[in-house]
C-alpha atoms as a PDB file:
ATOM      1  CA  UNK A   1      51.208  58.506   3.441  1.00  0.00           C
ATOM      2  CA  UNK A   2      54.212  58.164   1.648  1.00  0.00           C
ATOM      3  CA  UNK A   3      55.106  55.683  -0.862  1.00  0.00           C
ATOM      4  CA  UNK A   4      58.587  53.730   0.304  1.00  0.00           C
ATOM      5  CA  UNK A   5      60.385  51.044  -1.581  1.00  0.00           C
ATOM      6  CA  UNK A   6      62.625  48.185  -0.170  1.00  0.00           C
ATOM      7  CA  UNK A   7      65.597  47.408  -1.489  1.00  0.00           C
ATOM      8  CA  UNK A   8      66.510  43.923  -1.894  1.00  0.00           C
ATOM      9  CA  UNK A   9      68.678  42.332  -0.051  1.00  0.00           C
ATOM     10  CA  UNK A  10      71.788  41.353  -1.765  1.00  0.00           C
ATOM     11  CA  UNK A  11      71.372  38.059  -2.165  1.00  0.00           C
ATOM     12  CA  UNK A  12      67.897  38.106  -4.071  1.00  0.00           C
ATOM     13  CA  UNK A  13      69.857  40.751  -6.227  1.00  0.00           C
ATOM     14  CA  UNK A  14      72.783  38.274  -6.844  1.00  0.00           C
ATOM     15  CA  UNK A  15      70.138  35.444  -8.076  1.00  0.00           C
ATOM     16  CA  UNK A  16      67.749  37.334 -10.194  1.00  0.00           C
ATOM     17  CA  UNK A  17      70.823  39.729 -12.166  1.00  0.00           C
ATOM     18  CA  UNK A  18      70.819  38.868 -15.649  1.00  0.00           C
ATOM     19  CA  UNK A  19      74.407  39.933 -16.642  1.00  0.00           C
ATOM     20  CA  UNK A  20      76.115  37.496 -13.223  1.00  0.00           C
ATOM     21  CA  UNK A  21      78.565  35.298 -15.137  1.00  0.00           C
ATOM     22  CA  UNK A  22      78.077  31.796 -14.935  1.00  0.00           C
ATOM     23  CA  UNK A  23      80.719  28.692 -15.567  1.00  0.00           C
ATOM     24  CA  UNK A  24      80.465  25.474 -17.503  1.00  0.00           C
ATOM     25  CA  UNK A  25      82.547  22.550 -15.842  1.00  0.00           C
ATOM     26  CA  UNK A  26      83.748  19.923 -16.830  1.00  0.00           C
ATOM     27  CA  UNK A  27      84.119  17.189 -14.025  1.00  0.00           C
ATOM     28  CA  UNK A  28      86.416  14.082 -13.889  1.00  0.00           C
ATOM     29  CA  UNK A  29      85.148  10.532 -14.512  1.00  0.00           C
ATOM     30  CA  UNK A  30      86.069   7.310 -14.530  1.00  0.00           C
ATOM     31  CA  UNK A  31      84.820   6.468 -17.927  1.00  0.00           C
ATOM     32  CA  UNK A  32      86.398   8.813 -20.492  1.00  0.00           C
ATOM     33  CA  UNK A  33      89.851   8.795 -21.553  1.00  0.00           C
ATOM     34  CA  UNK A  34      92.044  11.751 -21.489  1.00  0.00           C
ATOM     35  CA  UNK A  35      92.459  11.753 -25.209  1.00  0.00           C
ATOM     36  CA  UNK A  36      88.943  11.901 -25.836  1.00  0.00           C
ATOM     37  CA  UNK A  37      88.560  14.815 -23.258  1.00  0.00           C
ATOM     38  CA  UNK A  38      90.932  16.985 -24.867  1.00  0.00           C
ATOM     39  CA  UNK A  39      89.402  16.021 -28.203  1.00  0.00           C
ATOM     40  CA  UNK A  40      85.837  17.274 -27.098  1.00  0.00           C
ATOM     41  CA  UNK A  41      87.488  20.393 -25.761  1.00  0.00           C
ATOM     42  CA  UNK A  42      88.983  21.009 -29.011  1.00  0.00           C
ATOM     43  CA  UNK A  43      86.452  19.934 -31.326  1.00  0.00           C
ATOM     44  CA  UNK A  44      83.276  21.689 -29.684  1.00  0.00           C
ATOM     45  CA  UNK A  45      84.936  24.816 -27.906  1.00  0.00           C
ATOM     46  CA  UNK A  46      87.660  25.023 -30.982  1.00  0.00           C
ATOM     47  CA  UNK A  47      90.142  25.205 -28.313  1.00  0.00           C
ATOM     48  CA  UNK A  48      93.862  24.898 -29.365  1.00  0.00           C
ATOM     49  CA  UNK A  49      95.930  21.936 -28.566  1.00  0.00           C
ATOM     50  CA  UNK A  50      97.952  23.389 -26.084  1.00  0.00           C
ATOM     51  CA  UNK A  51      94.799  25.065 -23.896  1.00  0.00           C
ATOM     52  CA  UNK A  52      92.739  22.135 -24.728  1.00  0.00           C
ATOM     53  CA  UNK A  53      95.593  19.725 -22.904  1.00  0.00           C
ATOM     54  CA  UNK A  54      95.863  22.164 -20.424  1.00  0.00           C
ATOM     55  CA  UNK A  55      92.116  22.109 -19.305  1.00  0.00           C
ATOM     56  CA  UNK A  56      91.715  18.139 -19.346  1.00  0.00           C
ATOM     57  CA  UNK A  57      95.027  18.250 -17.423  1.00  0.00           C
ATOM     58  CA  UNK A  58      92.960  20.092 -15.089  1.00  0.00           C
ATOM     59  CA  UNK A  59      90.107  17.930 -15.285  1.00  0.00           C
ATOM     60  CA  UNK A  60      92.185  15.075 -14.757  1.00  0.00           C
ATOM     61  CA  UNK A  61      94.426  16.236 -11.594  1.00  0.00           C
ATOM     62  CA  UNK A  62      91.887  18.645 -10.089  1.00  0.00           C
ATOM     63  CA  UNK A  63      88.863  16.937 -10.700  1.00  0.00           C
ATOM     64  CA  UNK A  64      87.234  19.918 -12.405  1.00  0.00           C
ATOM     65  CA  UNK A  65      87.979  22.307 -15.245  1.00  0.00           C
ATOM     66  CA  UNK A  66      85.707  25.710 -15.874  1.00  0.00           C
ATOM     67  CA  UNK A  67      85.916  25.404 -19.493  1.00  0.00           C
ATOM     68  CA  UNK A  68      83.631  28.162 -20.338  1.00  0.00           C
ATOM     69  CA  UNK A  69      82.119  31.233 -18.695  1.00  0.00           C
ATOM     70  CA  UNK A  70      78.970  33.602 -19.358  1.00  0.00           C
ATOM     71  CA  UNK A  71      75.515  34.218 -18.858  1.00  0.00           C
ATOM     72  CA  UNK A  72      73.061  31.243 -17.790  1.00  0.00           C
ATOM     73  CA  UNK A  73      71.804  29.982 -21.022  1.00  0.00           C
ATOM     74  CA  UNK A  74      74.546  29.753 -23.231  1.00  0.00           C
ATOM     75  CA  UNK A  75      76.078  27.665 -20.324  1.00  0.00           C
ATOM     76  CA  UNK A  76      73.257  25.428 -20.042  1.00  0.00           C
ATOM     77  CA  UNK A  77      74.209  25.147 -23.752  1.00  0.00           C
ATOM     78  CA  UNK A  78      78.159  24.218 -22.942  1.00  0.00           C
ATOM     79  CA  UNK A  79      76.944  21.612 -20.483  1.00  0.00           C
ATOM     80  CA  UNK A  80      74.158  19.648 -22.790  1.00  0.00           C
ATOM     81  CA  UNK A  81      76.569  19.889 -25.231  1.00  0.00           C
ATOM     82  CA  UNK A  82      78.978  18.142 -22.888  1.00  0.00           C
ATOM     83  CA  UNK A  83      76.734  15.204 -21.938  1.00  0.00           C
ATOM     84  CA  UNK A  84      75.936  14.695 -25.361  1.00  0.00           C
ATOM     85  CA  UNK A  85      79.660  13.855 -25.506  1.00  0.00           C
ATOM     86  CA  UNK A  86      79.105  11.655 -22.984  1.00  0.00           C
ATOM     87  CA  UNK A  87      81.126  14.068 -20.227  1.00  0.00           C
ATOM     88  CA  UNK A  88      79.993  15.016 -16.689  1.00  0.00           C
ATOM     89  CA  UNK A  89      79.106  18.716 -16.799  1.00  0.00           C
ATOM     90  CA  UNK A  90      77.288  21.548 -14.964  1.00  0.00           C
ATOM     91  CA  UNK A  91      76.787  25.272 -14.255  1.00  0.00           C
ATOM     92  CA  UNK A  92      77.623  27.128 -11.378  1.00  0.00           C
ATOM     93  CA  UNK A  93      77.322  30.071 -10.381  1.00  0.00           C
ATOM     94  CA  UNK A  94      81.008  32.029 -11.114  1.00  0.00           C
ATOM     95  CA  UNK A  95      82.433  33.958  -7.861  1.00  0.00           C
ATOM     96  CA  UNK A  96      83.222  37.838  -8.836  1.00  0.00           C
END
């Protein structure tokens, strides 16, 4: 009897690639002043001024910034780093 092998579906391929970019965002709050946003930005992902602005602008009006994409862990890294500033962060899954 032959030997035949299944391909997975798509969507089990999607979850389990290791190279599938990820995103780090940044979400708005209530609590955090836009000054201190951009500083974090800045200070932690060595952003310039201008981009730095630019993203908590985003924040800010949109509600949500990606400030950083990649694979899963160093993402996970972004956003502990980010509550340890005392923002609202998470990873998601980037579209392609």
């Amino acid at each position: 009897m032959p030997l035949t092998l299944e391909q997975p579906d798509s969507e089990v391929r999607d979850r389990t690639a290791p190279d599938a970019p990820w995103n780090a965002i940044v979400w708005n709050d209530p609590v955090n002043l836009m000054s201190y946003v951009a500083y974090v930005f800045r200070s932690y992902f060595g952003f310039s001024t201008e981009k730095a602005e630019r993203l908590m602008l985003q924040v800010h009006n949109d509600g949500r910034a990606v400030v950083a994409t990649g694979n899963r862990e160093e993402m996970e890294r972004h956003v502990h780093a980010m509550h340890g500033f005392g923002l609202w962060a998470s990873v998601s899954k980037a579209d392609r």
